[in-house]
N, C-alpha and C. Protein backbone atom coordinates (compact mmCIF):
# COMPACT_ATOMS: atom_id res chain seq x y z
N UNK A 1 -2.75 28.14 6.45
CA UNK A 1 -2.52 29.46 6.94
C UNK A 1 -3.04 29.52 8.36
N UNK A 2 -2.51 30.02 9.10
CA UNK A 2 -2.34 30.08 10.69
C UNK A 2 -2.97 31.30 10.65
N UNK A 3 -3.98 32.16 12.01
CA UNK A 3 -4.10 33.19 12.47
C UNK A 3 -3.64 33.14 14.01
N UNK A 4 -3.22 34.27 14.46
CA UNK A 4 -2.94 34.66 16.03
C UNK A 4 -3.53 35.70 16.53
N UNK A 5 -4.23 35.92 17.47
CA UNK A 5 -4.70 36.97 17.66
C UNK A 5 -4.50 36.91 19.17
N UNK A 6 -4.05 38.04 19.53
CA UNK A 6 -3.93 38.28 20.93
C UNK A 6 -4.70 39.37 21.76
N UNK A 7 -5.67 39.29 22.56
CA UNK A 7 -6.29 40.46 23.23
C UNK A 7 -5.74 40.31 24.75
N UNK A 8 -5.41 42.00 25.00
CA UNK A 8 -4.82 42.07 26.39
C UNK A 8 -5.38 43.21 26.81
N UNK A 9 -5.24 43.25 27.59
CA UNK A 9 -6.10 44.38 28.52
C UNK A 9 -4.93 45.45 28.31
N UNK A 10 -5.73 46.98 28.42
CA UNK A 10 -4.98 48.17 28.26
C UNK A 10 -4.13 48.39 29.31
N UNK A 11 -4.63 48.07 30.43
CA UNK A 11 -4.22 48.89 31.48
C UNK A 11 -3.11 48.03 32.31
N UNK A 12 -3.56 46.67 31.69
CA UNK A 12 -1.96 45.40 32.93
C UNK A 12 -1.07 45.34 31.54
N UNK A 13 0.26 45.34 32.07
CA UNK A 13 1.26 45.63 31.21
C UNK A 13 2.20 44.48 31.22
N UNK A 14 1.04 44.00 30.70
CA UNK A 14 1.27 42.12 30.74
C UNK A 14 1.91 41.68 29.16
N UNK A 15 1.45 42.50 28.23
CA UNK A 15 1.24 42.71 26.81
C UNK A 15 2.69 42.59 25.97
N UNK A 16 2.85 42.05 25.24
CA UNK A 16 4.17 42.19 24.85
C UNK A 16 4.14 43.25 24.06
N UNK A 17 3.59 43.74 23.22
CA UNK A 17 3.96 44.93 22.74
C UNK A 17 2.04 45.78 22.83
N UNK A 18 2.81 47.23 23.20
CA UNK A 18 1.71 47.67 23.52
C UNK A 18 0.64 48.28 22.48
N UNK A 19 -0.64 48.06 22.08
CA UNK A 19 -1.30 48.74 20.81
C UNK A 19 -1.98 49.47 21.51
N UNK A 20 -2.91 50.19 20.69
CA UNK A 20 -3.55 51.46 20.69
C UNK A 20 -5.09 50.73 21.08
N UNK A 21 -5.71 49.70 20.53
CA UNK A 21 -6.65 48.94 20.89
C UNK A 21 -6.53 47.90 21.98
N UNK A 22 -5.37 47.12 21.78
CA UNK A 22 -5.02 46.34 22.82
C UNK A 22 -4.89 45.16 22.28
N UNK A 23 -5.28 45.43 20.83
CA UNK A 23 -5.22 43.30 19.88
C UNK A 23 -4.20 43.64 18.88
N UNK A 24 -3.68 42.54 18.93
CA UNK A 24 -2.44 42.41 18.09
C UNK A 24 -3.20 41.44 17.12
N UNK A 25 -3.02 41.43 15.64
CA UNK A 25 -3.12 40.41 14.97
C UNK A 25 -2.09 39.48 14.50
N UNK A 26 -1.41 38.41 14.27
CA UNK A 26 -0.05 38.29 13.34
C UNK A 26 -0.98 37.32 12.48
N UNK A 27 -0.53 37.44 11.17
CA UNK A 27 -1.08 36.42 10.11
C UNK A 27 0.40 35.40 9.81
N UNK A 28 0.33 34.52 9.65
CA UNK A 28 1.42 33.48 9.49
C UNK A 28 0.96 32.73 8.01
N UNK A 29 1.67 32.72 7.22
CA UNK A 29 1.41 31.79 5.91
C UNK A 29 2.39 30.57 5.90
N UNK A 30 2.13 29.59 5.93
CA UNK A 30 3.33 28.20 6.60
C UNK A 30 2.81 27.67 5.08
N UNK A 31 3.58 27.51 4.19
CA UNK A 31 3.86 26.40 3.03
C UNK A 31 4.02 25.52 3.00
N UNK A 32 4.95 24.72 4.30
CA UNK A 32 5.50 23.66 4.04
C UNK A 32 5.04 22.64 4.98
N UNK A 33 5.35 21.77 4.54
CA UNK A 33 4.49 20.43 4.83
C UNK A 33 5.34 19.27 4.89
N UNK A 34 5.60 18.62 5.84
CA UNK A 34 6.77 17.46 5.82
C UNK A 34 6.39 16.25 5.76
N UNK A 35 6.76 15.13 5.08
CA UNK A 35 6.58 14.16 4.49
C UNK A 35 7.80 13.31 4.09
N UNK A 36 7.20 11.68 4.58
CA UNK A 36 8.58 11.13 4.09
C UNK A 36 7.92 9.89 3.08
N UNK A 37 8.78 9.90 1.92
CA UNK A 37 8.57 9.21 0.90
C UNK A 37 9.25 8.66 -0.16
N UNK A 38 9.95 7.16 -0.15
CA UNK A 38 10.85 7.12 -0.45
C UNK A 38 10.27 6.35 -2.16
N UNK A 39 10.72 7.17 -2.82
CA UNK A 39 10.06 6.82 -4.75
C UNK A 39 11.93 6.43 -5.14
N UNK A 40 11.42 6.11 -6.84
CA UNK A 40 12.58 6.61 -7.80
C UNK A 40 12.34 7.35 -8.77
N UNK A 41 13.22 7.71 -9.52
CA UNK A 41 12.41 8.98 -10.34
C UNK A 41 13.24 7.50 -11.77
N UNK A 42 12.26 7.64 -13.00
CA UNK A 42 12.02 7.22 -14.11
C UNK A 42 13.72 8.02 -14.63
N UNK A 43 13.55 7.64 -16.16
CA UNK A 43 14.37 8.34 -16.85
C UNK A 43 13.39 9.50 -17.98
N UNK A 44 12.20 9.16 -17.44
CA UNK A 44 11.19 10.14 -18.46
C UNK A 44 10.74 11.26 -17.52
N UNK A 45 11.50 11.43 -16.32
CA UNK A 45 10.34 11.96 -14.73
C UNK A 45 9.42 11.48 -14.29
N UNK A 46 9.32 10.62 -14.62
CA UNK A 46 8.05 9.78 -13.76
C UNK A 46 8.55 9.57 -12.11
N UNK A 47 7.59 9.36 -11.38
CA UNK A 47 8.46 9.12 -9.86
C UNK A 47 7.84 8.03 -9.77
N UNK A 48 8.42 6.92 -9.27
CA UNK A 48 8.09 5.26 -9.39
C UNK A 48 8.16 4.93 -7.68
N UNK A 49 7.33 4.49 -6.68
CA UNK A 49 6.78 4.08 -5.82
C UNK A 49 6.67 2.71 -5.54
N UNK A 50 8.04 2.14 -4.90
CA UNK A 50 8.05 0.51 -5.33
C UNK A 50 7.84 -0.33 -3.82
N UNK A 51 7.73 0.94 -2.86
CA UNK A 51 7.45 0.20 -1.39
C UNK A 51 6.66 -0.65 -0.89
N UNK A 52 4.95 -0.69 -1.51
CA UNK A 52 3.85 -1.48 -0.70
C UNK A 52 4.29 -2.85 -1.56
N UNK A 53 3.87 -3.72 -0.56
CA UNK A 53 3.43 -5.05 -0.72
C UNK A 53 3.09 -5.61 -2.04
N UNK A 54 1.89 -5.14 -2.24
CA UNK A 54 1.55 -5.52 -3.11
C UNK A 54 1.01 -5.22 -4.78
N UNK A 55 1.47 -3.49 -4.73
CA UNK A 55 1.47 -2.59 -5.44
C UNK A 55 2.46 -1.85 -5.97
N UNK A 56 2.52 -1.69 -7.02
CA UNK A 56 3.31 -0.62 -7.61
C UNK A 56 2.99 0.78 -7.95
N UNK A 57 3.54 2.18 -7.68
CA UNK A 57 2.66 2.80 -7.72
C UNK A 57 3.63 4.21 -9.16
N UNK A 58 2.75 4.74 -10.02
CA UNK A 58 3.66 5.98 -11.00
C UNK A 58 3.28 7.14 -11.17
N UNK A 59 3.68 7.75 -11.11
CA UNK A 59 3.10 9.37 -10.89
C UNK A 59 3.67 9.47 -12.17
N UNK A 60 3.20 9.62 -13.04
CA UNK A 60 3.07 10.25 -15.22
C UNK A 60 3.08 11.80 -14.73
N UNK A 61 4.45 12.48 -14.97
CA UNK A 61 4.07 13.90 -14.73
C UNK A 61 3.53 14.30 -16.07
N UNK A 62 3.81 14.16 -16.85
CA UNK A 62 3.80 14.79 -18.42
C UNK A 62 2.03 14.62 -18.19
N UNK A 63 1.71 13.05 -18.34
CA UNK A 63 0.03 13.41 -18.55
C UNK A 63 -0.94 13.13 -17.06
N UNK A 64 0.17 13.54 -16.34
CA UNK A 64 -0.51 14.32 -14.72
C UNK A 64 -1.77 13.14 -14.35
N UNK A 65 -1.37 11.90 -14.33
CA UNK A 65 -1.77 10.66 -13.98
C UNK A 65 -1.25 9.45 -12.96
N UNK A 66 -2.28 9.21 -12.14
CA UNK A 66 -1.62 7.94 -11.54
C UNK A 66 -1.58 6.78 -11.61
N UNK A 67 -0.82 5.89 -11.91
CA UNK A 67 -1.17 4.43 -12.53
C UNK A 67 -0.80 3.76 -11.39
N UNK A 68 -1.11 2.48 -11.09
CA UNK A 68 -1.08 1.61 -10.18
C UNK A 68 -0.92 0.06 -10.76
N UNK A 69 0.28 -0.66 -10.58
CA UNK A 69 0.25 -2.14 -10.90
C UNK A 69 0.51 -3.35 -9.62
N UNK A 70 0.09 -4.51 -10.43
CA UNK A 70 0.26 -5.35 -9.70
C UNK A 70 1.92 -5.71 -9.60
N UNK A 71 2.31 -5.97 -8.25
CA UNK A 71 3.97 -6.04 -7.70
C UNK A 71 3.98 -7.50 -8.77
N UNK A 72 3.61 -8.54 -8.53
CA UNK A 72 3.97 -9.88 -8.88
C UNK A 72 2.91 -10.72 -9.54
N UNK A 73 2.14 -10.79 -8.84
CA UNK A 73 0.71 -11.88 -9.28
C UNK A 73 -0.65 -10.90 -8.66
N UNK A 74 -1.47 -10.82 -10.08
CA UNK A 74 -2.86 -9.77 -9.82
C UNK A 74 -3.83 -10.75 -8.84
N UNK A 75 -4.08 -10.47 -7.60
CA UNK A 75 -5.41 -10.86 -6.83
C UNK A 75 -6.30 -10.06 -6.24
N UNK A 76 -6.79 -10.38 -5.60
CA UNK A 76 -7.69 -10.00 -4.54
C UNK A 76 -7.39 -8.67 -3.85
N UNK A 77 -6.03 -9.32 -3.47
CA UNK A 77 -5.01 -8.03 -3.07
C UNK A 77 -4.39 -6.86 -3.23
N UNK A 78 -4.44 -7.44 -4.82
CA UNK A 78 -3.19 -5.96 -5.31
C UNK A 78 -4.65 -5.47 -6.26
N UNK A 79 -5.82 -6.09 -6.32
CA UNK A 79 -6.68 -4.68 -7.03
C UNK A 79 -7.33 -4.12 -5.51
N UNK A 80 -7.44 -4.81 -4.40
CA UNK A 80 -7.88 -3.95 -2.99
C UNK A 80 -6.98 -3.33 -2.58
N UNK A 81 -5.61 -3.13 -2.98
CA UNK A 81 -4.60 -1.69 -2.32
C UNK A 81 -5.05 -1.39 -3.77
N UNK A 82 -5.10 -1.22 -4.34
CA UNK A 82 -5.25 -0.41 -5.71
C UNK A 82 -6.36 0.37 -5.82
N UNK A 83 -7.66 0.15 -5.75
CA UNK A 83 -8.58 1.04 -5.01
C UNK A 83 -8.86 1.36 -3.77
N UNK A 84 -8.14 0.96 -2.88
CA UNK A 84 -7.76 1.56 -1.50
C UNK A 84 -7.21 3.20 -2.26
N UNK A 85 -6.23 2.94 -2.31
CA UNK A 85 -5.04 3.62 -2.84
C UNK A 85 -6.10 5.24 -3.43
N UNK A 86 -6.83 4.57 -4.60
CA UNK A 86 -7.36 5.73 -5.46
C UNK A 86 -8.29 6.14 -5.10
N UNK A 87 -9.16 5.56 -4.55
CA UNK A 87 -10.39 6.01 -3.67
C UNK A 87 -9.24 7.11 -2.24
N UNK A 88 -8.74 6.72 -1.97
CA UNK A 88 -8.24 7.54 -0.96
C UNK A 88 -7.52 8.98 -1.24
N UNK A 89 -7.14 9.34 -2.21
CA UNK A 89 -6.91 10.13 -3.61
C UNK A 89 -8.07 10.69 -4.13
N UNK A 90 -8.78 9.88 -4.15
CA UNK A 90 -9.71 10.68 -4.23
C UNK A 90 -11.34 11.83 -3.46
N UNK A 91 -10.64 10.87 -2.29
CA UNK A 91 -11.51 11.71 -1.18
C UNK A 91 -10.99 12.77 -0.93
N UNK A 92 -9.49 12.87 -0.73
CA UNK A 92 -8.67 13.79 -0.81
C UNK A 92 -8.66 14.95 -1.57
N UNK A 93 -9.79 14.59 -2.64
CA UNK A 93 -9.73 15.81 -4.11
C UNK A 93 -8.43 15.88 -4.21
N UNK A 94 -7.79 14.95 -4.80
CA UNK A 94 -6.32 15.17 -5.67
C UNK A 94 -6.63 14.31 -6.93
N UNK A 95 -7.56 13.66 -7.05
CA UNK A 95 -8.41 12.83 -8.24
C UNK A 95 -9.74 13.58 -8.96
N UNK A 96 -9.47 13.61 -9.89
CA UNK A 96 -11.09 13.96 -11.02
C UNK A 96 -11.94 12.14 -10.25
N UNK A 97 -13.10 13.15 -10.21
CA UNK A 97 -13.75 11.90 -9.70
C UNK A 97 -14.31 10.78 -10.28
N UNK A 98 -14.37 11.47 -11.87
CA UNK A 98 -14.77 10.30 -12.94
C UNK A 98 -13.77 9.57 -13.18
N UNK A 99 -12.33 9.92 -12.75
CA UNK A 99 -11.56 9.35 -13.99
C UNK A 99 -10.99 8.23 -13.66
N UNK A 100 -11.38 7.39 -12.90
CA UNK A 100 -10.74 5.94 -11.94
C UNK A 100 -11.33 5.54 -12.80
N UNK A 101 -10.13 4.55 -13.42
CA UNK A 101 -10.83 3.40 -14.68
C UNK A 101 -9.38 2.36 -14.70
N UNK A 102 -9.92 1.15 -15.47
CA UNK A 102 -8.62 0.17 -15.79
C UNK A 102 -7.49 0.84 -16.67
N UNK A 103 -5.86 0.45 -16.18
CA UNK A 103 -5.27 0.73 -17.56
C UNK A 103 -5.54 0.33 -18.78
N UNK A 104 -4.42 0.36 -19.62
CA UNK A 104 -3.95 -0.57 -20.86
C UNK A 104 -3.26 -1.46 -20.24
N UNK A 105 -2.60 -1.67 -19.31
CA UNK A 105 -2.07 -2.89 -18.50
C UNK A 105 -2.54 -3.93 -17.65
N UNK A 106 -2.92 -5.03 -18.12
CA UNK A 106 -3.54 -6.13 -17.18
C UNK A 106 -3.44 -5.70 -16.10
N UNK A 107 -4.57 -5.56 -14.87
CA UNK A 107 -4.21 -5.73 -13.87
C UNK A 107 -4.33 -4.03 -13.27
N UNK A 108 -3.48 -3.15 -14.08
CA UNK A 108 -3.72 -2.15 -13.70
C UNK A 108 -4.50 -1.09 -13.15
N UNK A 109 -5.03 0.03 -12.48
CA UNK A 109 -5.50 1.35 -12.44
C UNK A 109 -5.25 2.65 -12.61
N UNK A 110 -5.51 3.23 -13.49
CA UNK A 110 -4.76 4.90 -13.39
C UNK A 110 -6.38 5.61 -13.40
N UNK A 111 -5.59 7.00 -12.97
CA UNK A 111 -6.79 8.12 -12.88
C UNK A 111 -5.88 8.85 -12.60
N UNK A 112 -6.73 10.29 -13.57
CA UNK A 112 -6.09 11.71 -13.64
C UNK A 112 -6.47 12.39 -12.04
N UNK A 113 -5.06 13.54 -12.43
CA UNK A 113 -4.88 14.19 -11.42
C UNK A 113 -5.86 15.51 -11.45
N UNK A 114 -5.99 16.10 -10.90
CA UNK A 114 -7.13 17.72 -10.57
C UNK A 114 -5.87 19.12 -10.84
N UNK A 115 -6.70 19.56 -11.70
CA UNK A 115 -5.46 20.68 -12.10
C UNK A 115 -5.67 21.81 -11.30
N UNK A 116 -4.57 22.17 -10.84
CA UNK A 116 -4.76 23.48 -9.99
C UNK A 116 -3.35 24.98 -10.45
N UNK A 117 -4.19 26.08 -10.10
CA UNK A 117 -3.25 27.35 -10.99
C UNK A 117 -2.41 27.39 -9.41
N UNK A 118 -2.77 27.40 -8.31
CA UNK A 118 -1.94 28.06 -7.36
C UNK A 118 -1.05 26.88 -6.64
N UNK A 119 -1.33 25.51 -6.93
CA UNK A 119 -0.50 24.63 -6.05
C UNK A 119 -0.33 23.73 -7.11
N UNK A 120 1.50 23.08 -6.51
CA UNK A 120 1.89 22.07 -7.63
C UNK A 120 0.82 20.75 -7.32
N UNK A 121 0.40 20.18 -7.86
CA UNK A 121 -0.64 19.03 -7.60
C UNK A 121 0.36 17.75 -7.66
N UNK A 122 1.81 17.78 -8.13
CA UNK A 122 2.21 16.57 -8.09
C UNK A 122 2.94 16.59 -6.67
N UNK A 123 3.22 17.47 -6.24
CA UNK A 123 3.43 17.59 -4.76
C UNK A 123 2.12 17.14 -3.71
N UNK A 124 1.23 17.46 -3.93
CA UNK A 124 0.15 17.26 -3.26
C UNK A 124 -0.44 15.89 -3.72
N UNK A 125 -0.12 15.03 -4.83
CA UNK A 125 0.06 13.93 -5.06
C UNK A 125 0.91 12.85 -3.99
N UNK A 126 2.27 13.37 -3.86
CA UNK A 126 3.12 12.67 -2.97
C UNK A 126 3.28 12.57 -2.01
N UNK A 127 2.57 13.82 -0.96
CA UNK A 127 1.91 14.35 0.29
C UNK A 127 1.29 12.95 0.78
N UNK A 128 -0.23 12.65 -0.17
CA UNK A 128 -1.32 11.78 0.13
C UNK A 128 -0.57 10.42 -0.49
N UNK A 129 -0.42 10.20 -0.77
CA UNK A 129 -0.04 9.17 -1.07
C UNK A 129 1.26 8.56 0.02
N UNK A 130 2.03 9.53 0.68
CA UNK A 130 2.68 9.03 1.97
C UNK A 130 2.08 9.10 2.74
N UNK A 131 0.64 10.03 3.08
CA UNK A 131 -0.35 9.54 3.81
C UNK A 131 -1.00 8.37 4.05
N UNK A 132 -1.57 8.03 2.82
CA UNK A 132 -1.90 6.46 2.35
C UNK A 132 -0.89 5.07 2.84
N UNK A 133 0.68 5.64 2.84
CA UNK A 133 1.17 4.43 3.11
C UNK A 133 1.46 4.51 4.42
N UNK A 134 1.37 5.63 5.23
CA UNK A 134 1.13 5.45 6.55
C UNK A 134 0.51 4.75 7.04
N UNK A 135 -1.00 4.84 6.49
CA UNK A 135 -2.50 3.94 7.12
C UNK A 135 -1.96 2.60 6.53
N UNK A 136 -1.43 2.44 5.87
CA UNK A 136 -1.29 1.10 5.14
C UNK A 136 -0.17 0.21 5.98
N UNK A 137 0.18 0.69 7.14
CA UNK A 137 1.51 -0.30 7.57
C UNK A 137 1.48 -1.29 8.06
N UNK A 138 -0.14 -0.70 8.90
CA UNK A 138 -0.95 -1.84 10.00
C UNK A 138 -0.98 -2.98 8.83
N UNK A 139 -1.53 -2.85 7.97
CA UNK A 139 -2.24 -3.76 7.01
C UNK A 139 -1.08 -4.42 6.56
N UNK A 140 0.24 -4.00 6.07
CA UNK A 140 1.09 -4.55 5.59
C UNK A 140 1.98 -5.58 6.81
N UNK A 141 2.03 -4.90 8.26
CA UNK A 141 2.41 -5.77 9.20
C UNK A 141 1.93 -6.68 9.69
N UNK A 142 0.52 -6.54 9.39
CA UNK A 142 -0.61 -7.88 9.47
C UNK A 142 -0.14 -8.79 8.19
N UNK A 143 -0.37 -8.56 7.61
CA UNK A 143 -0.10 -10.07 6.64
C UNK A 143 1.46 -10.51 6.48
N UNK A 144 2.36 -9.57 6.19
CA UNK A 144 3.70 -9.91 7.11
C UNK A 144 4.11 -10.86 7.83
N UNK A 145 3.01 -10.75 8.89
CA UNK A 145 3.14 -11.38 10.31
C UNK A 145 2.53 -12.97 10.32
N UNK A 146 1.24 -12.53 9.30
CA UNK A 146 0.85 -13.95 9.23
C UNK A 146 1.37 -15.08 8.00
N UNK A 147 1.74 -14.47 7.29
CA UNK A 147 2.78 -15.34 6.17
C UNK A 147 3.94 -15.51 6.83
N UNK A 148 4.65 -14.88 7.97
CA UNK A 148 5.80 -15.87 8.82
C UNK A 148 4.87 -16.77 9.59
N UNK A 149 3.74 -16.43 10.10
CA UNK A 149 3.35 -17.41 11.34
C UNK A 149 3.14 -18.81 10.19
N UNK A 150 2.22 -18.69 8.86
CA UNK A 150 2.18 -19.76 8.04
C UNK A 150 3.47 -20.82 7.76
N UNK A 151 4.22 -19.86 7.21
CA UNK A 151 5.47 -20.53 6.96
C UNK A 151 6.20 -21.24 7.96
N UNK A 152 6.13 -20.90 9.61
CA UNK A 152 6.56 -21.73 10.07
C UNK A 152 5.77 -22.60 10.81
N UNK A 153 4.46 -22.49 10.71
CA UNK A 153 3.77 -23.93 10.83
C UNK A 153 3.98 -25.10 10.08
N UNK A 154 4.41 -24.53 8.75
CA UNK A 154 4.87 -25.58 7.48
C UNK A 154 6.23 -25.97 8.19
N UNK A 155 7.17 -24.86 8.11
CA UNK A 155 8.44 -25.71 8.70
C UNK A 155 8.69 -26.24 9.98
N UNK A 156 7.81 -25.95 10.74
CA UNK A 156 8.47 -26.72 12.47
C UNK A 156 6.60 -26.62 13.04
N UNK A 157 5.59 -27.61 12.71
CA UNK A 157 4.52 -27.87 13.10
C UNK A 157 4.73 -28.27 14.86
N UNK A 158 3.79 -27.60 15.34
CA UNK A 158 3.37 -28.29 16.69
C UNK A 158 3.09 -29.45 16.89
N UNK A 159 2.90 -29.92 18.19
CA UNK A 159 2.37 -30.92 18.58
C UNK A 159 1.49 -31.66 18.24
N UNK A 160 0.32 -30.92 17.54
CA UNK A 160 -1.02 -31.61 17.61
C UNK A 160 -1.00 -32.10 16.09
N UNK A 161 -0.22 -31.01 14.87
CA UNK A 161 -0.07 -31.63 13.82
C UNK A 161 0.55 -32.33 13.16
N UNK A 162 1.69 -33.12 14.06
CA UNK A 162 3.02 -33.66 13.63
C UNK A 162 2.83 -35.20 14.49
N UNK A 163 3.85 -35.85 14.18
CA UNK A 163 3.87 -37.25 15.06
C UNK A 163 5.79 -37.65 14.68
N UNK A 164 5.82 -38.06 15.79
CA UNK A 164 6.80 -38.91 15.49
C UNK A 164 7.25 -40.64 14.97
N UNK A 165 7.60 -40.21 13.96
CA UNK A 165 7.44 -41.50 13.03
C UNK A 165 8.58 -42.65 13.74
N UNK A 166 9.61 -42.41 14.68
CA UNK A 166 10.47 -43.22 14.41
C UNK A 166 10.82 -44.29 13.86
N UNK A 167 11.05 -45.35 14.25
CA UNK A 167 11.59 -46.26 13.27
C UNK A 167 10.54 -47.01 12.50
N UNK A 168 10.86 -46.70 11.29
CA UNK A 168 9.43 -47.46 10.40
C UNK A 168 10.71 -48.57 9.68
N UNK A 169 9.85 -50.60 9.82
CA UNK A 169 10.56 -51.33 9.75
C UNK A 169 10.34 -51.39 7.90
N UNK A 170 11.32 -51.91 6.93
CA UNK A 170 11.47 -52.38 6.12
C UNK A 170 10.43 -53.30 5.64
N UNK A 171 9.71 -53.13 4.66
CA UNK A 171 8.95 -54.15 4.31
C UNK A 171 8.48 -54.43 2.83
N UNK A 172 8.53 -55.73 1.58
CA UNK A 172 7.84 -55.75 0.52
C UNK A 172 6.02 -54.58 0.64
N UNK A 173 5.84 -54.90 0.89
CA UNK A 173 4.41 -53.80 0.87
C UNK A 173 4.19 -53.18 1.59
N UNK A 174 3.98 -51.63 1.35
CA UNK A 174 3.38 -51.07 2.34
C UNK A 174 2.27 -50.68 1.81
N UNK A 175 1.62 -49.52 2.07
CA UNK A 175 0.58 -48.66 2.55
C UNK A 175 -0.74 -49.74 1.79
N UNK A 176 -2.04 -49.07 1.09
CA UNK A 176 -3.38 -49.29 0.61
C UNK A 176 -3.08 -49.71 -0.96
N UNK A 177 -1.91 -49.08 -1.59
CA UNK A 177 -2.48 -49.27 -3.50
C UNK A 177 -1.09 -50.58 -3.47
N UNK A 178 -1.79 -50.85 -4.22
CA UNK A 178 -0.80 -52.11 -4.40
C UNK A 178 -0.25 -51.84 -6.54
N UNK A 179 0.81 -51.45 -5.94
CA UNK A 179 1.78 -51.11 -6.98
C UNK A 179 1.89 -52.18 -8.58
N UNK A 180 1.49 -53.50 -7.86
CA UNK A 180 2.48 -54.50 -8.77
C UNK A 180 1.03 -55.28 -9.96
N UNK A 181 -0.57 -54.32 -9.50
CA UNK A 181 -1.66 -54.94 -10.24
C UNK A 181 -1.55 -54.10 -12.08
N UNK A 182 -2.11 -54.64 -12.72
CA UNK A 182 -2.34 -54.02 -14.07
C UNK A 182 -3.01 -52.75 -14.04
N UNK A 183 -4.30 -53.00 -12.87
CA UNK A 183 -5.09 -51.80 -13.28
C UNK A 183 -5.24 -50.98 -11.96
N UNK A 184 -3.72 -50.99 -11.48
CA UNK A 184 -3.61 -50.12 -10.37
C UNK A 184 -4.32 -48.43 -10.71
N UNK A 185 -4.71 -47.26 -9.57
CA UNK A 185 -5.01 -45.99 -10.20
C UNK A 185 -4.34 -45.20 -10.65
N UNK A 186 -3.03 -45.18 -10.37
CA UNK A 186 -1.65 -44.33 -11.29
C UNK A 186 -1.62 -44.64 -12.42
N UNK A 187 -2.33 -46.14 -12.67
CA UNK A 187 -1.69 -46.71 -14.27
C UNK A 187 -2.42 -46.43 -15.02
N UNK A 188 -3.52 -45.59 -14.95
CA UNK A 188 -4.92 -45.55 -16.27
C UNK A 188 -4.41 -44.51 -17.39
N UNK A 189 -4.04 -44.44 -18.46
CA UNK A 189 -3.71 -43.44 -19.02
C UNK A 189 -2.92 -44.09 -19.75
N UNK A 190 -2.21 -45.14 -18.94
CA UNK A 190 -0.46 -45.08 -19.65
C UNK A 190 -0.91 -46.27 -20.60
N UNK A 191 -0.11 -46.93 -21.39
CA UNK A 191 0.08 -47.92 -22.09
C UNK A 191 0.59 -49.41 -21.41
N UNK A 192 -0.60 -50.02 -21.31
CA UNK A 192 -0.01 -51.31 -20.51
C UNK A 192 0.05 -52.67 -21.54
N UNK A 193 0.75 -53.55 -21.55
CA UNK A 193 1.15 -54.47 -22.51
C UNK A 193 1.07 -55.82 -21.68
């Protein structure tokens, strides 16, 4: 909610509209709030959140909960956006503050939502949570960036880690293990006759 208050002098007729005191009040009530957030909605209403990296994210309208899974493989990663995520939710007061706990799903997190009589809370759920993936882009364009820089050190290495092999000549033996003994180190295990 916005206030305006305007004081003008009586006597310069500067004023857009003239009062009896000289202050105008206007009260402004602004509702709306813009946000971009791209979910899917369930076939139960659930709204399903499949954008971050390394997280999955579900808004449970029925039992007014947020669950959080791992995208592919649970690490390091997907439980640190996962309490990123709910801790940030919950500074927000859109989280009961006790209620951050593990799912029933490996890997998972859910915690209830804060009930409120005058505002939809699952709106104010989806608000912060496109907040959240705002702050989160840096983080997602950082590792992004460095899983291409990895990958193409693997595929096209520099100078310092590569050599050029050219012509390597034909020969009965090469390298250190010598293939053709009984108790070579590849052979321990197997059945030798």
């Amino acid at each position: 909610m916005s206030i305006k208050i305007n004081i003008t002098d009586q006597d310069t007729d500067q004023s857009p509209t003239k009062d009896q005191g000289g202050i105008k009040i206007e009260i402004k009530k602004q509702d709306k709030t813009n946000f971009k957030l791209e979910y899917r909605p369930a076939l139960n209403g659930d709204i399903m959140i499949m954008d971050h990296k390394d997280i999955d994210i579900v808004l449970k309208k029925d039992d007014s909960k947020i669950i959080t899974f791992a995208k592919e493989a649970l690490s390091d990663f997907t439980y640190g956006a996962e309490a990123r995520l709910l801790e940030f939710m919950r500074k927000r007061g859109v989280l009961e503050y006790d209620s951050i706990q593990g799912g029933n799903i490996y890997g998972s997190l859910e915690a209830k939502l804060m009930e409120s009589d005058n505002t939809d809370v699952h709106n104010v759920a989806l608000m912060v949570i496109s907040e959240w993936m705002t702050t989160e882009e840096s983080y997602l364009r950082g590792t992004t960036a460095y899983d291409n820089l990895e990958d193409d050190h693997l595929v096209s290495p520099d100078g310092e880690y590569s050599t050029e092999l050219g012509e390597v000549p034909a020969a009965t033996r090469k390298g250190s293990i010598d293939q053709r003994t009984m108790f070579a180190p590849y052979l321990y295990g197997r059945y030798t006759y």
